[in-house]
Protein backbone atom coordinates (compact mmCIF):
# COMPACT_ATOMS: atom_id res chain seq x y z
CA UNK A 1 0.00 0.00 0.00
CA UNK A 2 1.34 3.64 -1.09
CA UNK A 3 0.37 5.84 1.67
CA UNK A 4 -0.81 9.16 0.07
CA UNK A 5 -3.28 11.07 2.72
CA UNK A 6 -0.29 12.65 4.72
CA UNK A 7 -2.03 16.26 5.11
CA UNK A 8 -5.08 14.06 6.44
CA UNK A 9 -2.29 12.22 8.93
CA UNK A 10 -1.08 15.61 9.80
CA UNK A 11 -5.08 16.41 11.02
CA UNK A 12 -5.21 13.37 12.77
CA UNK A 13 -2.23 14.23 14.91
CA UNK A 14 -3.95 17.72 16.04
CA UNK A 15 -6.82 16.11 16.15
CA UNK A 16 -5.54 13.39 18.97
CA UNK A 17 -3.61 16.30 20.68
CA UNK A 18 -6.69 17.72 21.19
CA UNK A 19 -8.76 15.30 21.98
CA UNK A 20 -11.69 17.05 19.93
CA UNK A 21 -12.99 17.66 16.46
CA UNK A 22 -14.02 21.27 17.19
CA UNK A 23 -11.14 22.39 19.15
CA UNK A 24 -8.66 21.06 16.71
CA UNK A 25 -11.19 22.07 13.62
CA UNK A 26 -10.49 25.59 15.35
CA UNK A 27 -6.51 25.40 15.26
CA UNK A 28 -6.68 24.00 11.92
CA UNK A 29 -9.28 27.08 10.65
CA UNK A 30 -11.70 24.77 9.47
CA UNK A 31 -15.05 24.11 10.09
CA UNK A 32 -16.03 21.17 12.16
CA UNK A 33 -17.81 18.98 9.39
CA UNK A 34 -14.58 19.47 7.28
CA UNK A 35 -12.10 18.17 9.40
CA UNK A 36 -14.25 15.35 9.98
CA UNK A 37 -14.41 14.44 6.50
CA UNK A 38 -10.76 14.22 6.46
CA UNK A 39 -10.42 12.14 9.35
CA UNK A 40 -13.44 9.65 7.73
CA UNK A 41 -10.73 9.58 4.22
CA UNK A 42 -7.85 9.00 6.56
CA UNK A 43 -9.65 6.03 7.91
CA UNK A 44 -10.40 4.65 4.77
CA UNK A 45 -7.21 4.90 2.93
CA UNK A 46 -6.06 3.07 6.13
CA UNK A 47 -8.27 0.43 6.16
CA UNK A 48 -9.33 0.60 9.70
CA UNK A 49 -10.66 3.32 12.55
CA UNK A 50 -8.79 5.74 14.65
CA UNK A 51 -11.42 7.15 16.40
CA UNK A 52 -13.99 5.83 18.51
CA UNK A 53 -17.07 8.20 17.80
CA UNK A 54 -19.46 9.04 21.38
CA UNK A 55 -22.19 11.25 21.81
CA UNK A 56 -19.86 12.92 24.03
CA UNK A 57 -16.78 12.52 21.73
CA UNK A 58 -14.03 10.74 20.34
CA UNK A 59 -11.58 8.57 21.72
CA UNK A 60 -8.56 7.12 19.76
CA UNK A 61 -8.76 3.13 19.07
CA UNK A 62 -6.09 0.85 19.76
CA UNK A 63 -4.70 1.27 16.43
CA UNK A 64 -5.26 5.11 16.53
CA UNK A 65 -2.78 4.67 19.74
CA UNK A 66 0.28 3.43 17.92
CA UNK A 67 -0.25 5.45 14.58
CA UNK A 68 -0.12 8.54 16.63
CA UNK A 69 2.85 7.08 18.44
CA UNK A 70 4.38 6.67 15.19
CA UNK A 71 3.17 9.70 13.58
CA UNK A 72 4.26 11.81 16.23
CA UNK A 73 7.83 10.28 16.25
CA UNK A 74 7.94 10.64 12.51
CA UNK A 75 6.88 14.57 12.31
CA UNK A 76 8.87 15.46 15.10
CA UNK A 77 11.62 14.27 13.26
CA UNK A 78 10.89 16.26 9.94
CA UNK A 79 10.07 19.39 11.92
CA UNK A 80 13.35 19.19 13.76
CA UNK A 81 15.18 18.39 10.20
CA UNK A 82 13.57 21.62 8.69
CA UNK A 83 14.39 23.46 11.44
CA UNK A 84 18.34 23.05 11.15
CA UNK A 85 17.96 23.36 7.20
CA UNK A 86 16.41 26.42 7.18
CA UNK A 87 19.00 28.02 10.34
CA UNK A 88 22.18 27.11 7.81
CA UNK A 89 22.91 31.00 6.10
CA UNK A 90 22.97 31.71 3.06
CA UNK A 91 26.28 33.53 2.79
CA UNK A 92 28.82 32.17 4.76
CA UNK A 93 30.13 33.29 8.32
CA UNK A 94 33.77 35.47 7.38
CA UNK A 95 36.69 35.33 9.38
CA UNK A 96 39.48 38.00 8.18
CA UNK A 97 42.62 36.78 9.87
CA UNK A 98 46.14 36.90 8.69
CA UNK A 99 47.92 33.17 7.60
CA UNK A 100 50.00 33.99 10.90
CA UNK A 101 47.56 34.00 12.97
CA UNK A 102 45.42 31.17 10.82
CA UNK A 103 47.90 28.80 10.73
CA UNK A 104 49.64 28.88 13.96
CA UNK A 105 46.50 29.46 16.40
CA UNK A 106 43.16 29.10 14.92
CA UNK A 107 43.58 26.26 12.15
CA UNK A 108 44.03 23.51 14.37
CA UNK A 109 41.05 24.61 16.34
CA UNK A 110 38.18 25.44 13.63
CA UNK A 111 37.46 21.39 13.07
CA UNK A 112 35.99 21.67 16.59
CA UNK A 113 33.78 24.61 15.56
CA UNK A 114 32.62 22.83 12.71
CA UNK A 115 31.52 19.94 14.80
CA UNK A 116 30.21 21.83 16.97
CA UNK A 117 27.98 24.08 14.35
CA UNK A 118 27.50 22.35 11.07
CA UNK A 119 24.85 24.20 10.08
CA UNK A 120 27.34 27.27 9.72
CA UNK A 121 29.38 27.88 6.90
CA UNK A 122 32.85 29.41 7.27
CA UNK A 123 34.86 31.21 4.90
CA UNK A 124 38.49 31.65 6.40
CA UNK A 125 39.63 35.65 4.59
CA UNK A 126 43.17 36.22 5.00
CA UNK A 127 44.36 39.76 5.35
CA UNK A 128 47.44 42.00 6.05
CA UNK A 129 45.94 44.76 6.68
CA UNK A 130 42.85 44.74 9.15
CA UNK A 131 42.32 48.28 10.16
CA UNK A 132 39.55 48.59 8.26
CA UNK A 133 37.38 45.87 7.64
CA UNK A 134 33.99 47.85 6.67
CA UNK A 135 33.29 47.20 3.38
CA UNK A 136 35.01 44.00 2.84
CA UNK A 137 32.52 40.90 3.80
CA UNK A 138 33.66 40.39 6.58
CA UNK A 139 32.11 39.51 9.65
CA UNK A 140 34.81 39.43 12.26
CA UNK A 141 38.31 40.00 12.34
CA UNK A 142 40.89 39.19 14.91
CA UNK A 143 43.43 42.16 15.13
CA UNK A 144 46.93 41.81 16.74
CA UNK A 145 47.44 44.87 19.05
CA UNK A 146 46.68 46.62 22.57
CA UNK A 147 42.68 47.16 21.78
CA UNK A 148 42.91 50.81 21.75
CA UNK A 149 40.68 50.86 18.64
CA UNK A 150 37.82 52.82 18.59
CA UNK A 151 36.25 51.96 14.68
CA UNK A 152 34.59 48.93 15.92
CA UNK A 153 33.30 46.56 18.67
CA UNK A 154 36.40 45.40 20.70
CA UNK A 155 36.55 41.77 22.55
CA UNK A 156 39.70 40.36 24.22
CA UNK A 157 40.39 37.13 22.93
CA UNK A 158 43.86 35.51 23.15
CA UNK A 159 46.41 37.79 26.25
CA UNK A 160 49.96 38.01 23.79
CA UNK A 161 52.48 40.19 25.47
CA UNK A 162 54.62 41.64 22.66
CA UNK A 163 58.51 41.39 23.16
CA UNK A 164 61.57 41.88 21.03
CA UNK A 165 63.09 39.07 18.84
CA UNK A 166 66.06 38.94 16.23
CA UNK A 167 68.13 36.40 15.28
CA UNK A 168 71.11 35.12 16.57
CA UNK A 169 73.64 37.88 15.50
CA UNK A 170 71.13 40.61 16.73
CA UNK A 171 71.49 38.24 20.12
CA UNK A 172 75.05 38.27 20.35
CA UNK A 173 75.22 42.11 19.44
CA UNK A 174 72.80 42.85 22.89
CA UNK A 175 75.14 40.92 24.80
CA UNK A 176 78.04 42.58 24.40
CA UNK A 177 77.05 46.18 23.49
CA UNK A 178 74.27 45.80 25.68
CA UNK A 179 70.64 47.15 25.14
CA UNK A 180 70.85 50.66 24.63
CA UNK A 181 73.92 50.99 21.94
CA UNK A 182 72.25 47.52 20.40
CA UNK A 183 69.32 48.52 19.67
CA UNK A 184 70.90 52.00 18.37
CA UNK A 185 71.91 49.97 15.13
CA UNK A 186 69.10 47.77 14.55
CA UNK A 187 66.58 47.77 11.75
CA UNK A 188 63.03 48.37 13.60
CA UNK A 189 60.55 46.07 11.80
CA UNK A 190 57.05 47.46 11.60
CA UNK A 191 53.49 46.17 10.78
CA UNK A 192 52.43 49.64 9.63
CA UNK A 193 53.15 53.69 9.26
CA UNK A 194 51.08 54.65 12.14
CA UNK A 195 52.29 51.68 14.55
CA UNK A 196 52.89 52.70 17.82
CA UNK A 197 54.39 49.42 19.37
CA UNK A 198 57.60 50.17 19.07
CA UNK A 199 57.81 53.41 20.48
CA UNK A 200 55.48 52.01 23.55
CA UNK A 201 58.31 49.14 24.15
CA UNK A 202 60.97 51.81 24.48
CA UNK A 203 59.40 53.91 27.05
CA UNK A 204 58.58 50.98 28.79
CA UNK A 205 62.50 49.76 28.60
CA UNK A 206 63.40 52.86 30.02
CA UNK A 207 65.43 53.48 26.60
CA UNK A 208 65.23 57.16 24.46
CA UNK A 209 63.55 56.71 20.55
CA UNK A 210 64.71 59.00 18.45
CA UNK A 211 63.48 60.10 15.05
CA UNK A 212 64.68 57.08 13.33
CA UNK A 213 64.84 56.79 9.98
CA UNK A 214 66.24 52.90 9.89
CA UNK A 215 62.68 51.39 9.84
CA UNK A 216 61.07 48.95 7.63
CA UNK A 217 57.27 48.30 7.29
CA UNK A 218 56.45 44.52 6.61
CA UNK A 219 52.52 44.27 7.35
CA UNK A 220 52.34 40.33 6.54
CA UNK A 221 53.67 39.16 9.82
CA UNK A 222 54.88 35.63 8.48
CA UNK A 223 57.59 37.79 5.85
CA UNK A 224 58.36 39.78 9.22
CA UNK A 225 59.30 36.30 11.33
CA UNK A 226 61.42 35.55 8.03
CA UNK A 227 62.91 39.20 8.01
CA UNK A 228 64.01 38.98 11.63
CA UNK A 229 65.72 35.45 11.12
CA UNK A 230 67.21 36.83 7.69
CA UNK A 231 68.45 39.27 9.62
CA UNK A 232 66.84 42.09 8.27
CA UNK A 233 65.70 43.84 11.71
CA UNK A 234 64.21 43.44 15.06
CA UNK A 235 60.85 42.64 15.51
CA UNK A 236 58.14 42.61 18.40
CA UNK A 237 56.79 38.92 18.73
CA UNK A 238 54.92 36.85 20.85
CA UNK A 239 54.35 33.28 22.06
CA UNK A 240 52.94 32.20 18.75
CA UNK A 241 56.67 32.13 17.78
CA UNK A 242 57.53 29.46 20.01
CA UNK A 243 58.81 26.54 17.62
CA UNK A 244 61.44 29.70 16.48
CA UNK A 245 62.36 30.34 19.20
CA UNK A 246 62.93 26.38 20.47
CA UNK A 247 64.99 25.79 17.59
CA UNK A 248 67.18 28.97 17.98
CA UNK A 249 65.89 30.42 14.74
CA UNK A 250 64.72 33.51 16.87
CA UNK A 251 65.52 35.06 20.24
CA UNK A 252 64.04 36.89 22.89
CA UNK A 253 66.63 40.02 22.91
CA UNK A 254 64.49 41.69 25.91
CA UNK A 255 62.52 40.35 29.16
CA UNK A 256 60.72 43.41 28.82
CA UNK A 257 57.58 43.09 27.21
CA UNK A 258 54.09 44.73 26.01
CA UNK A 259 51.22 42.63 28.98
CA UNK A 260 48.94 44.53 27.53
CA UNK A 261 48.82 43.04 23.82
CA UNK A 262 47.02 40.41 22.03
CA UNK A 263 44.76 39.48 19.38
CA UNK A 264 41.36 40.67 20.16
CA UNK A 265 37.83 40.31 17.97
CA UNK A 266 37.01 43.53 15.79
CA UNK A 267 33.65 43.09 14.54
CA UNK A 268 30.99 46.22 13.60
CA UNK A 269 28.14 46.46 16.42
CA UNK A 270 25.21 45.35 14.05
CA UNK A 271 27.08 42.11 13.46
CA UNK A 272 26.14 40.29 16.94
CA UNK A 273 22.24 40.34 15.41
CA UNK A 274 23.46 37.74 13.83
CA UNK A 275 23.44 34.14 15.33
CA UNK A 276 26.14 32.95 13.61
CA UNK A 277 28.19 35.80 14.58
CA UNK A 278 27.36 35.22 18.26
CA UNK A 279 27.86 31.44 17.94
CA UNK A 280 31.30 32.12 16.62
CA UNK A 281 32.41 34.50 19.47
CA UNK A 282 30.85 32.03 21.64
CA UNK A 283 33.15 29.08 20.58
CA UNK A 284 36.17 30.80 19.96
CA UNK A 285 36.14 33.21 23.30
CA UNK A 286 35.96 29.52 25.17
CA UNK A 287 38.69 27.52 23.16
């Protein structure tokens, strides 16, 4: 038998919720005799009775019992099904990041967020330069910095204190010259014009910056890492460094560092109306 009366099933089931034709006949908006017409071609295409019919009422028969046990089971299912179809967006969820970043912190971690929410789509956007975001598609962006930005939503996600690195000649140079007169020949690497991290490290060494004019911007911090081991300059890095550092690639020419940097969530305020926004900042404030 090819069961083809499922609107009339889908009656039946308010129908037994209800436990009346005129109640149900009244969530349904139809009329009374309607409904029970519908429940009378249910039963037929069936082949046997799901209602008991009293002057006072109805009452479900044996087999009415199990259908709707079934039937219930069986809608819940689709309704549930629907339900997580219709919440997965159309456009996908857009991370701007750079490949630093990507690869050495949040990579490894994103197969958990995509167990975790299937339904969401993510589109991983690498960037150099995320100043500015508005504009681009993108939904969030994690920033590298002390949070002192005032374009956008702010949210502390990973503490990085910043600290100076260089290589191993820019090592033995500190050593024997010592800070000061070392740092008086270096190279300052730089992830932009108007970067300020440099000049915050100095007055919190206790050391004088003068006008210098021996700078180099690099904004892609992966070419910076290679700069510094190249020799190229000093750099401020941070923990995400650490296999450099382990192998002696890099060194850590200063204990003093910047506590107050990081990588912190730059998103614009009318993006948290969205729930895949807010399931994102969710996950990834808590990994």
């Amino acid at each position: 038998m090819r069961f083809k009366t499922f609107d009339d099933l889908r009656s039946f089931l308010v129908v037994a919720r209800h436990n009346s034709l005129s109640a149900a006949a009244e969530n349904l908006h139809l009329t009374k005799g309607a409904l029970s017409q519908q429940i009378k071609r249910l039963e037929t295409e069936l082949g046997f009775a799901v209602f008991d019919r009293h002057p006072r009422g109805i009452k479900l028969t044996s087999k009415g019992t199990e259908l709707l046990e079934t039937a219930e089971q069986s809608f819940r299912q689709i309704e549930t099904k629907v339900s997580q179809l219709a919440e997965v967006t159309d456009h996908p969820l857009t991370i701007g990041v750079t490949t630093y970043f990507a690869s050495r912190w949040l990579s490894p971690r994103l197969m958990d967020f995509m167990q975790v929410h299937p339904e969401i789509r993510l589109r991983i956007q690498p960037m150099i330069d995320l100043s500015n975001f508005a504009g681009r598609d993108v939904d969030v962006a994690i920033r590298w910095g002390n949070g002192q930005w005032t374009d956008c939503e702010i949210l502390r996600l990973l503490n990085c204190p910043a600290w100076p690195t260089g290589n191993q000649e820019a090592y033995q140079s500190v050593r024997k010259r010592g800070l000061k007169e070392a740092f008086e020949g270096f190279t300052l690497l730089r992830d932009r014009e108007d970067s300020n991290a440099w000049s915050e490290w100095y007055a919190k060494a206790g050391l004088s910056e003068t006008m210098r004019l021996d700078t180099l911007i690099i904004p892609d911090p992966n070419v910076r890492v290679q700069a510094v081991i190249d020799g190229q300059g000093v750099a401020l890095n941070d923990d995400l460094i650490t296999d450099e550092i382990s192998n002696g690639r890099l060194v850590r020419l200063s204990p003093v560092e910047l506590s107050d940097y990081g990588y912190f969530l730059a998103f614009e305020e009318s993006a948290v109306t969205k729930p895949e926004v807010v399931a994102f900042i969710e996950w990834i404030t808590s990994a």
